[in-house]
PDB file of N, CA and C in Angstrom:
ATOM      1  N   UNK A   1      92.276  89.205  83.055  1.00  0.00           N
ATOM      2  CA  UNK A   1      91.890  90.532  83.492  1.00  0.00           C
ATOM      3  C   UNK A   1      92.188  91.540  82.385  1.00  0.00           C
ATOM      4  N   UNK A   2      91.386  91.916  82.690  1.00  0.00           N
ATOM      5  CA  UNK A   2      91.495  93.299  80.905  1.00  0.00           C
ATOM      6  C   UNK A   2      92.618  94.436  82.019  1.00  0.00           C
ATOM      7  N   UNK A   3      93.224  95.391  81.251  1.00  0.00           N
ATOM      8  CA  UNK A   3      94.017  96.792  81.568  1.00  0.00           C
ATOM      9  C   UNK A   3      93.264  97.255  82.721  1.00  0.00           C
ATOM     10  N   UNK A   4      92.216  97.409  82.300  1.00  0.00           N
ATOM     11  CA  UNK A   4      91.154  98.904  83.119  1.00  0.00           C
ATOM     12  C   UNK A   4      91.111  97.856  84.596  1.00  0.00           C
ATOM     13  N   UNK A   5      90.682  96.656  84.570  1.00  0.00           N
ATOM     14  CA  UNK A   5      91.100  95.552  86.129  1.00  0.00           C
ATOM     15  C   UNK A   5      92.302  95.901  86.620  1.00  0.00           C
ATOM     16  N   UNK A   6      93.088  95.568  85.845  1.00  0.00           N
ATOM     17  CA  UNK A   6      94.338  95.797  86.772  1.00  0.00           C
ATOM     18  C   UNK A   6      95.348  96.880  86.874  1.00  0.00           C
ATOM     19  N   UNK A   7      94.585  97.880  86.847  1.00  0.00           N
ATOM     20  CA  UNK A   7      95.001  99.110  86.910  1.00  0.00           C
ATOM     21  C   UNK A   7      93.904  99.521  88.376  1.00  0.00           C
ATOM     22  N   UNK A   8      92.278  99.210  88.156  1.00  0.00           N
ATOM     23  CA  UNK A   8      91.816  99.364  89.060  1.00  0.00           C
ATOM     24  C   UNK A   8      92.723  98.771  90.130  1.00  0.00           C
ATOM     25  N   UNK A   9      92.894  97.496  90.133  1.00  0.00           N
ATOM     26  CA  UNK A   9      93.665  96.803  91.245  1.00  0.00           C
ATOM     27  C   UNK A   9      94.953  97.055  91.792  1.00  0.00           C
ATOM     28  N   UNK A  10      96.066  97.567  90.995  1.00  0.00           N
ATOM     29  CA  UNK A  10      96.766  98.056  92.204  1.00  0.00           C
ATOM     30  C   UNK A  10      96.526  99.183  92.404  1.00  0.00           C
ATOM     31  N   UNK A  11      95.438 100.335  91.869  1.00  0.00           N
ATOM     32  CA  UNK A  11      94.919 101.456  92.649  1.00  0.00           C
ATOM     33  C   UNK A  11      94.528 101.075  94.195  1.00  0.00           C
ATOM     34  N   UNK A  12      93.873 100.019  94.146  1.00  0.00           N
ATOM     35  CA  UNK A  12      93.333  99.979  95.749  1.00  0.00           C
ATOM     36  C   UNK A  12      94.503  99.129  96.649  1.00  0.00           C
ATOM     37  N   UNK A  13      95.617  98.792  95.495  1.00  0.00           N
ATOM     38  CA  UNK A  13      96.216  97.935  96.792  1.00  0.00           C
ATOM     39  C   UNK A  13      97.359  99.763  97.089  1.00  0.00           C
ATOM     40  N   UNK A  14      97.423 100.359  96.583  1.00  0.00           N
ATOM     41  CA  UNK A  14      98.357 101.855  96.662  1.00  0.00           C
ATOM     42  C   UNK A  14      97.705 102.457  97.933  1.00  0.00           C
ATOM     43  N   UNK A  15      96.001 102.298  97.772  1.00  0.00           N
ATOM     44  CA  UNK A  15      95.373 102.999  98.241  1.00  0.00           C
ATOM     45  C   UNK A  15      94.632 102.576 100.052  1.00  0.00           C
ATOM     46  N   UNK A  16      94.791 100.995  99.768  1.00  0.00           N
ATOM     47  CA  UNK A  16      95.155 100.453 101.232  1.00  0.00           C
ATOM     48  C   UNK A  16      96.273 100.557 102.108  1.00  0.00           C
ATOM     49  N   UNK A  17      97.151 100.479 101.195  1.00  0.00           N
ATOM     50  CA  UNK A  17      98.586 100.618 101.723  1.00  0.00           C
ATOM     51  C   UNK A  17      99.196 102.175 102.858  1.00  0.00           C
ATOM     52  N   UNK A  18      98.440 103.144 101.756  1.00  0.00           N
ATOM     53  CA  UNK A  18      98.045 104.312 102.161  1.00  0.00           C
ATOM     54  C   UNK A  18      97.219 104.736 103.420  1.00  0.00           C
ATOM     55  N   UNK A  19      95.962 103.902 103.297  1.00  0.00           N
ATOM     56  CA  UNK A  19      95.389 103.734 104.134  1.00  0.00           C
ATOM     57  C   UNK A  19      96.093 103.459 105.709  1.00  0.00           C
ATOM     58  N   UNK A  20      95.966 101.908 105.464  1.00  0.00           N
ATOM     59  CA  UNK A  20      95.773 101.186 106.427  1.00  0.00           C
ATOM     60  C   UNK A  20      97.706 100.524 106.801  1.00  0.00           C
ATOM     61  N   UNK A  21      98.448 100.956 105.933  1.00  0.00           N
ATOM     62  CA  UNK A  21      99.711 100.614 105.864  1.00  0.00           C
ATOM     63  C   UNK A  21      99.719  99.437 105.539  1.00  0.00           C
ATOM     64  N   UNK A  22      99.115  98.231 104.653  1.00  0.00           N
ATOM     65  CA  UNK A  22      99.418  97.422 104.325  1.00  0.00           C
ATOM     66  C   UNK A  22      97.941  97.071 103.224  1.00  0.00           C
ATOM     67  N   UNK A  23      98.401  95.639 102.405  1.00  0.00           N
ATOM     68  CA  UNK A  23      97.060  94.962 101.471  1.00  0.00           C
ATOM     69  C   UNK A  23      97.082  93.500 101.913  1.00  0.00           C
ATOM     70  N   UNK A  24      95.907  93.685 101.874  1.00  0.00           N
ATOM     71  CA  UNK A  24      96.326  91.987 101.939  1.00  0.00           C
ATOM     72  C   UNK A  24      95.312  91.048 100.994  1.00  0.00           C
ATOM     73  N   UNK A  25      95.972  90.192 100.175  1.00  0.00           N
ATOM     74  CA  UNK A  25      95.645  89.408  99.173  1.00  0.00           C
ATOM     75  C   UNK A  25      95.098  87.635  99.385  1.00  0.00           C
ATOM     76  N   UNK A  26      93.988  87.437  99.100  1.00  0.00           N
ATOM     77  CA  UNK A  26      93.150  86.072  99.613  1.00  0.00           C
ATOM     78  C   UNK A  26      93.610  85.289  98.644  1.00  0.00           C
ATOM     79  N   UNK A  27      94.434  83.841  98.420  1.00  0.00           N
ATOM     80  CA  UNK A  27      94.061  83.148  97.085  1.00  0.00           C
ATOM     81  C   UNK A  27      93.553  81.950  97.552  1.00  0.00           C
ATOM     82  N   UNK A  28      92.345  81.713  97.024  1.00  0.00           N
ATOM     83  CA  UNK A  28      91.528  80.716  97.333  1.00  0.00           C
ATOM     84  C   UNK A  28      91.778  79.337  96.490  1.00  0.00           C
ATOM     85  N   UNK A  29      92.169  78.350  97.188  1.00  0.00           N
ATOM     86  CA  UNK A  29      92.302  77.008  96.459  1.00  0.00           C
ATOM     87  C   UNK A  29      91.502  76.164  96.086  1.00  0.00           C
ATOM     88  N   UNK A  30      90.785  75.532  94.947  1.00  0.00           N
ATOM     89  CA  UNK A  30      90.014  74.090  94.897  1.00  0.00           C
ATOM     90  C   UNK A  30      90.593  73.146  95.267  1.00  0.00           C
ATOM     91  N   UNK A  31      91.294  72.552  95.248  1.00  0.00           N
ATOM     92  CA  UNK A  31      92.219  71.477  95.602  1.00  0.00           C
ATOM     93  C   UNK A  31      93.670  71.416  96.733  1.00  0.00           C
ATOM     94  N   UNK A  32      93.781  72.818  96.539  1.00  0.00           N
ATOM     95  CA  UNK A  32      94.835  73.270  97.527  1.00  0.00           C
ATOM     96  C   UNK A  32      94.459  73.869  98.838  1.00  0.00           C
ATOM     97  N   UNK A  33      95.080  74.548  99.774  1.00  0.00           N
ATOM     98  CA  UNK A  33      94.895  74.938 100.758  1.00  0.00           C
ATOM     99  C   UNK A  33      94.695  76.310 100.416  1.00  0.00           C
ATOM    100  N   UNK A  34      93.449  77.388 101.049  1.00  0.00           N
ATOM    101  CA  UNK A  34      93.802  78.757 100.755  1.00  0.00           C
ATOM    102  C   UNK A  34      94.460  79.357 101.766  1.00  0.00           C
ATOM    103  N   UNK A  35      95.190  80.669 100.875  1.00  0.00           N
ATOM    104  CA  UNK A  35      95.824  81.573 101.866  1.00  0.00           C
ATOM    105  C   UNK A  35      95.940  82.807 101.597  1.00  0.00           C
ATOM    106  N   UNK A  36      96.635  83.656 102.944  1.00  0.00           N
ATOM    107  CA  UNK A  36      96.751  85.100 102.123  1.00  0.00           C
ATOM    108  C   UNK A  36      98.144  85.901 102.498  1.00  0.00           C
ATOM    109  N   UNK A  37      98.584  86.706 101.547  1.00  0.00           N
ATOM    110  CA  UNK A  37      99.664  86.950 101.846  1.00  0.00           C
ATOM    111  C   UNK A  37      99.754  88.996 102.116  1.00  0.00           C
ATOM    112  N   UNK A  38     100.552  89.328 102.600  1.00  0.00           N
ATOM    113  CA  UNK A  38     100.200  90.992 102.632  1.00  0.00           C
ATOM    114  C   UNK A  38     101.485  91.549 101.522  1.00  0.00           C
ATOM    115  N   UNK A  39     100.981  92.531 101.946  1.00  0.00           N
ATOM    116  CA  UNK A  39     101.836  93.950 100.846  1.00  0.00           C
ATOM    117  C   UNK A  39     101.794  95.085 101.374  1.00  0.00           C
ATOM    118  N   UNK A  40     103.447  95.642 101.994  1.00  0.00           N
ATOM    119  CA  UNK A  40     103.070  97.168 102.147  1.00  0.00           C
ATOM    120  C   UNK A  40     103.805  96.797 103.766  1.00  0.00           C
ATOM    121  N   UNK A  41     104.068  95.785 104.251  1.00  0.00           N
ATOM    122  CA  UNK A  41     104.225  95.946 106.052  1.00  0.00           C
ATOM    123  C   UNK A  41     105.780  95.643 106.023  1.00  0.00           C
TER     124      UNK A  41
END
């Protein structure tokens, strides 16, 4: 991820958090199981 990504990115997780009082993050597996975890609760 270049700077300007991940700067966008925790803008919107600040800005969900703000929101909605929490983020919540998908990590998708090939081989593993996916899951997601939150931020902010």
């Amino acid at each position: 991820m270049t700077d300007e990504e991940i700067k966008a990115y925790f803008e919107k997780v600040g800005e969900n958090i703000k929101t909605f009082g929490y983020h919540l993050t998908y990590v998708f597996g090939k081989d593993t199981p996916s899951f997601c975890y939150s931020t902010g609760i």
